[in-house]
C-alpha atoms as a PDB file:
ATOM      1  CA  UNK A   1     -49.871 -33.830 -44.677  1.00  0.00           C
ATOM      2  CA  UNK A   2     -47.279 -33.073 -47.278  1.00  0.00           C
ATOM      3  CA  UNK A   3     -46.603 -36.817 -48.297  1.00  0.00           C
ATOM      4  CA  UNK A   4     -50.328 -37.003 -48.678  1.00  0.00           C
ATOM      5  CA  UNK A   5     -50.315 -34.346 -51.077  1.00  0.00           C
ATOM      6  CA  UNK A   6     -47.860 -35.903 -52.935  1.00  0.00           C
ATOM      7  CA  UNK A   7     -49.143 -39.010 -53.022  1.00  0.00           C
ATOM      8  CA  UNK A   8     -52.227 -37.591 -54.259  1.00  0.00           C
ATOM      9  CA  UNK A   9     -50.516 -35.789 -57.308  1.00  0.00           C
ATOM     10  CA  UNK A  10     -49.017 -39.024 -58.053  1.00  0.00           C
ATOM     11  CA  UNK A  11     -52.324 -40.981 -58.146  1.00  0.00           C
ATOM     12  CA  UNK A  12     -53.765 -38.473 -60.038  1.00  0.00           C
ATOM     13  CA  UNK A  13     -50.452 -38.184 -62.266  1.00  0.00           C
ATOM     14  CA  UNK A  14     -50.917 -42.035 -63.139  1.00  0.00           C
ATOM     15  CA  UNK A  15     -54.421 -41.761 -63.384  1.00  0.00           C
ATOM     16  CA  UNK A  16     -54.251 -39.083 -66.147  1.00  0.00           C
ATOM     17  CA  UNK A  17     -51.798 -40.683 -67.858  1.00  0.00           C
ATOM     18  CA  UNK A  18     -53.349 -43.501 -68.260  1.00  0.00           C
ATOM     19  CA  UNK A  19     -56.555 -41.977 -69.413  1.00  0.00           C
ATOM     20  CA  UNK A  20     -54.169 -39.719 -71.637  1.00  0.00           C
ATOM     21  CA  UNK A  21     -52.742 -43.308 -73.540  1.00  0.00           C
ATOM     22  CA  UNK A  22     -56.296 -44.479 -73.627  1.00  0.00           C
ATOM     23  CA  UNK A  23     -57.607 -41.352 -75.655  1.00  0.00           C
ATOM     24  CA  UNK A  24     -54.172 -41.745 -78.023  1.00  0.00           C
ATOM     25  CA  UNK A  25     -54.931 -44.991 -78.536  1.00  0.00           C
ATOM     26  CA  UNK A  26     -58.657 -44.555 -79.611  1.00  0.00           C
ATOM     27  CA  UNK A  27     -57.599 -41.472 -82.076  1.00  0.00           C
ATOM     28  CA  UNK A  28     -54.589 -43.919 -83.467  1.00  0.00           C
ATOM     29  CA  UNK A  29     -57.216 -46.689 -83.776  1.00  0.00           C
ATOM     30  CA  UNK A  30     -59.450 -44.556 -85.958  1.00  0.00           C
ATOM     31  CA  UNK A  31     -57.724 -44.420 -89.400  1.00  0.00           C
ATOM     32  CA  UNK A  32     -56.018 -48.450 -88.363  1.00  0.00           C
ATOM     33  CA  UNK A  33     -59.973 -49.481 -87.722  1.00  0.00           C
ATOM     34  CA  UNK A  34     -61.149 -48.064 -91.129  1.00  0.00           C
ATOM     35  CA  UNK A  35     -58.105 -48.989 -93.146  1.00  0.00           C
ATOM     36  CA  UNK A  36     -58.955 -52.537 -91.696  1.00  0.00           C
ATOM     37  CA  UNK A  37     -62.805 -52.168 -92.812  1.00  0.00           C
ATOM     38  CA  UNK A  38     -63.929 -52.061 -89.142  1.00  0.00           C
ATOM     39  CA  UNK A  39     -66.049 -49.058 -89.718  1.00  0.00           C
ATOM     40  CA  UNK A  40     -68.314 -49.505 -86.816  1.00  0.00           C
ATOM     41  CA  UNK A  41     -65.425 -49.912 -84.855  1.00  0.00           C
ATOM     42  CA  UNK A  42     -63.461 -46.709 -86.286  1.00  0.00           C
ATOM     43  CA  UNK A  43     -67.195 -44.317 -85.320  1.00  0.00           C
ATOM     44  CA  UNK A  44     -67.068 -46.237 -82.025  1.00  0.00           C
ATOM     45  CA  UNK A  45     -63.894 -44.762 -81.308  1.00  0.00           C
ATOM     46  CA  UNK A  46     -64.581 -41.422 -82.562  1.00  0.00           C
ATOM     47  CA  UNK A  47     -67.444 -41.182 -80.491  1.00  0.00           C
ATOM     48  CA  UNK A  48     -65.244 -41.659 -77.214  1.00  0.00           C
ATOM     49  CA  UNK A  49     -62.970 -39.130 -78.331  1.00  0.00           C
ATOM     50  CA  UNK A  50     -65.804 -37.016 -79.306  1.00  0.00           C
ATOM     51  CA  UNK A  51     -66.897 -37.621 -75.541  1.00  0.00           C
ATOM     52  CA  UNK A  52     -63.757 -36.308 -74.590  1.00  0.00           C
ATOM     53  CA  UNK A  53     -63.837 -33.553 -76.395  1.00  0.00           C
ATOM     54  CA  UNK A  54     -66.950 -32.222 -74.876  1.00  0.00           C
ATOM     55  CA  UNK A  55     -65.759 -33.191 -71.312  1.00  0.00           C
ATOM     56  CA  UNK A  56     -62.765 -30.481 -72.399  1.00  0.00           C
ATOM     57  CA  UNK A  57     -65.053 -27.885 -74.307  1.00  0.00           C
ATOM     58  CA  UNK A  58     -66.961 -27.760 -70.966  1.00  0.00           C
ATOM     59  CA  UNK A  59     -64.202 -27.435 -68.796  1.00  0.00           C
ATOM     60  CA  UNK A  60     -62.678 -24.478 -70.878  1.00  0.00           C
ATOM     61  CA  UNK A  61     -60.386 -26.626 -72.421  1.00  0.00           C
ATOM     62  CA  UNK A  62     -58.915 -28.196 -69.518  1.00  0.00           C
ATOM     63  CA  UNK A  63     -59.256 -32.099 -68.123  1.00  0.00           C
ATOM     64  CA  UNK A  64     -60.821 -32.204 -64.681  1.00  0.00           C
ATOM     65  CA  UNK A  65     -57.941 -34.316 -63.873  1.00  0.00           C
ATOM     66  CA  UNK A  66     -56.216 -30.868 -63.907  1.00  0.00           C
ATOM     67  CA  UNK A  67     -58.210 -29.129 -61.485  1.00  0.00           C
ATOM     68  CA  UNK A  68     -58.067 -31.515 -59.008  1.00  0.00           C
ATOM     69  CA  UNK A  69     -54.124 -32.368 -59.292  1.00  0.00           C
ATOM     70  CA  UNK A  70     -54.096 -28.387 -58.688  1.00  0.00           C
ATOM     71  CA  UNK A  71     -54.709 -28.919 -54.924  1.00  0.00           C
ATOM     72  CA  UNK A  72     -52.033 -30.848 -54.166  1.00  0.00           C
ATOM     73  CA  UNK A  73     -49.153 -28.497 -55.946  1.00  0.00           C
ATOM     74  CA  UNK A  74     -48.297 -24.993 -56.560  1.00  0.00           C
ATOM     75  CA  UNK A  75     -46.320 -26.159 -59.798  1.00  0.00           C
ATOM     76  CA  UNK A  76     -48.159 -25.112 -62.904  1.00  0.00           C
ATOM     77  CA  UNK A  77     -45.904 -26.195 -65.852  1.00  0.00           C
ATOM     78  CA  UNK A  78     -47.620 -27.705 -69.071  1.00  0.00           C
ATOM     79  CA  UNK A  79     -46.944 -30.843 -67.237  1.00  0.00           C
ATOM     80  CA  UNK A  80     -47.390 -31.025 -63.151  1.00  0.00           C
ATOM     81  CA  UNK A  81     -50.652 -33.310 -63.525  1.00  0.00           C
ATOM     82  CA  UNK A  82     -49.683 -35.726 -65.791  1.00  0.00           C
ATOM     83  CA  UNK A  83     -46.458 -37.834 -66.468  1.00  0.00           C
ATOM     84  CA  UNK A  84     -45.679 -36.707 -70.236  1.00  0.00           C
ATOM     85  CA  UNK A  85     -42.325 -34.848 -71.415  1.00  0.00           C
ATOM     86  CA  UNK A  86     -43.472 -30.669 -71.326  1.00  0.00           C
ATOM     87  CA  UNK A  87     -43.424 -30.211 -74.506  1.00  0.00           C
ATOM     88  CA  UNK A  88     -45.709 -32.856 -75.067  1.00  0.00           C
ATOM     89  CA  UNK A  89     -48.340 -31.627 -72.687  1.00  0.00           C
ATOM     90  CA  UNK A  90     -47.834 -28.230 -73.637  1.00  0.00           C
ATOM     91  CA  UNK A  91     -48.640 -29.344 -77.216  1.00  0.00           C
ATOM     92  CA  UNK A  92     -51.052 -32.314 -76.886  1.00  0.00           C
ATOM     93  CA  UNK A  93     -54.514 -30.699 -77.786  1.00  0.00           C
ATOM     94  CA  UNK A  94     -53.067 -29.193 -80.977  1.00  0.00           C
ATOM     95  CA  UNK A  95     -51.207 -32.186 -81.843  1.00  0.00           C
ATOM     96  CA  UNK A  96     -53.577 -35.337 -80.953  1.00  0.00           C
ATOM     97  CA  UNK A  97     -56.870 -32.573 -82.250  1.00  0.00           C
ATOM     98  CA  UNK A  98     -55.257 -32.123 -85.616  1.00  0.00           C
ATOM     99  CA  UNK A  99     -54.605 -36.580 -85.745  1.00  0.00           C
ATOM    100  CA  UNK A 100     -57.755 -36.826 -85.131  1.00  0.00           C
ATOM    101  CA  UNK A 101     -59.655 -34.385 -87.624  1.00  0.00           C
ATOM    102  CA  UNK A 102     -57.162 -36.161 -90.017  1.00  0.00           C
ATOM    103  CA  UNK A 103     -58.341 -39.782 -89.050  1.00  0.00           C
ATOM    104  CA  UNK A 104     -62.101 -38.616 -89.099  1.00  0.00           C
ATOM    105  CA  UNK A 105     -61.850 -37.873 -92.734  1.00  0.00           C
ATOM    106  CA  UNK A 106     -59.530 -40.236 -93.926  1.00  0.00           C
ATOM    107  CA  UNK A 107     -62.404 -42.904 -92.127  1.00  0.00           C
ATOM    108  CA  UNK A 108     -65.042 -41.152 -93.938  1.00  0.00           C
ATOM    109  CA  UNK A 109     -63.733 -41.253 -97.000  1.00  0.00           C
ATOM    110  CA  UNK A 110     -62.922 -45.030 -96.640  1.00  0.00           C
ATOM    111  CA  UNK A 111     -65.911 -45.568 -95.296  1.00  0.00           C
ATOM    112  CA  UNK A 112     -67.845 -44.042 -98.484  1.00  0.00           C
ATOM    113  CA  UNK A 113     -65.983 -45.333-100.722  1.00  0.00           C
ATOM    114  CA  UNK A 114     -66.587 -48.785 -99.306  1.00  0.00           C
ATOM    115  CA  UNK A 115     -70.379 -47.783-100.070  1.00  0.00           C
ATOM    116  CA  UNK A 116     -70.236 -47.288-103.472  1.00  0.00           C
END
């Protein structure tokens, strides 16, 4: 039963990670996507964030990934459900929020400046 659990944790450690690179790389691909004139493509990928975002907001802040990797492991540092160094995951919200705000407006203004 114990290998199960930890072969559960790792699933779900991969799993979040991967969803974890896949959120980065939509709030990277904000500011790149308007910089590039791909303004439809830049609100696309602020709306999956923005998806995101309320997934967290209704979870108190915390991935659902968390809650279940909780099952399978006492451990509770910043980063027992996902594969990132601790700091990182301790940080990530504040960090990856504040790139995105920042590519939001820097793809607004491009994108109304492009308008006039």
């Amino acid at each position: 039963m114990v290998e199960t659990g930890r072969r559960a944790l790792r699933y779900i450690k991969i799993l979040h990670t991967v969803v974890w690179v896949l959120f980065v790389a939509c709030i990277l691909g904000i500011p790149l996507a308007s910089w590039r004139g791909k303004h439809g493509l830049a609100a696309f990928l602020a709306a999956v964030v923005l998806g995101e975002v309320i997934v967290l907001a209704i979870n108190r802040c915390s991935c659902p990934l968390t809650a279940v990797a909780s099952r399978f492991t006492e451990d509770r540092r910043d980063n027992f459900d996902i594969y990132l160094p601790e700091w990182l995951a301790r940080h990530n919200k504040t960090m990856f929020g504040a790139i995105y705000v920042m590519g939001l407006l820097y793809a607004g203004m491009r994108w109304m400046s492009a308008r006039t």
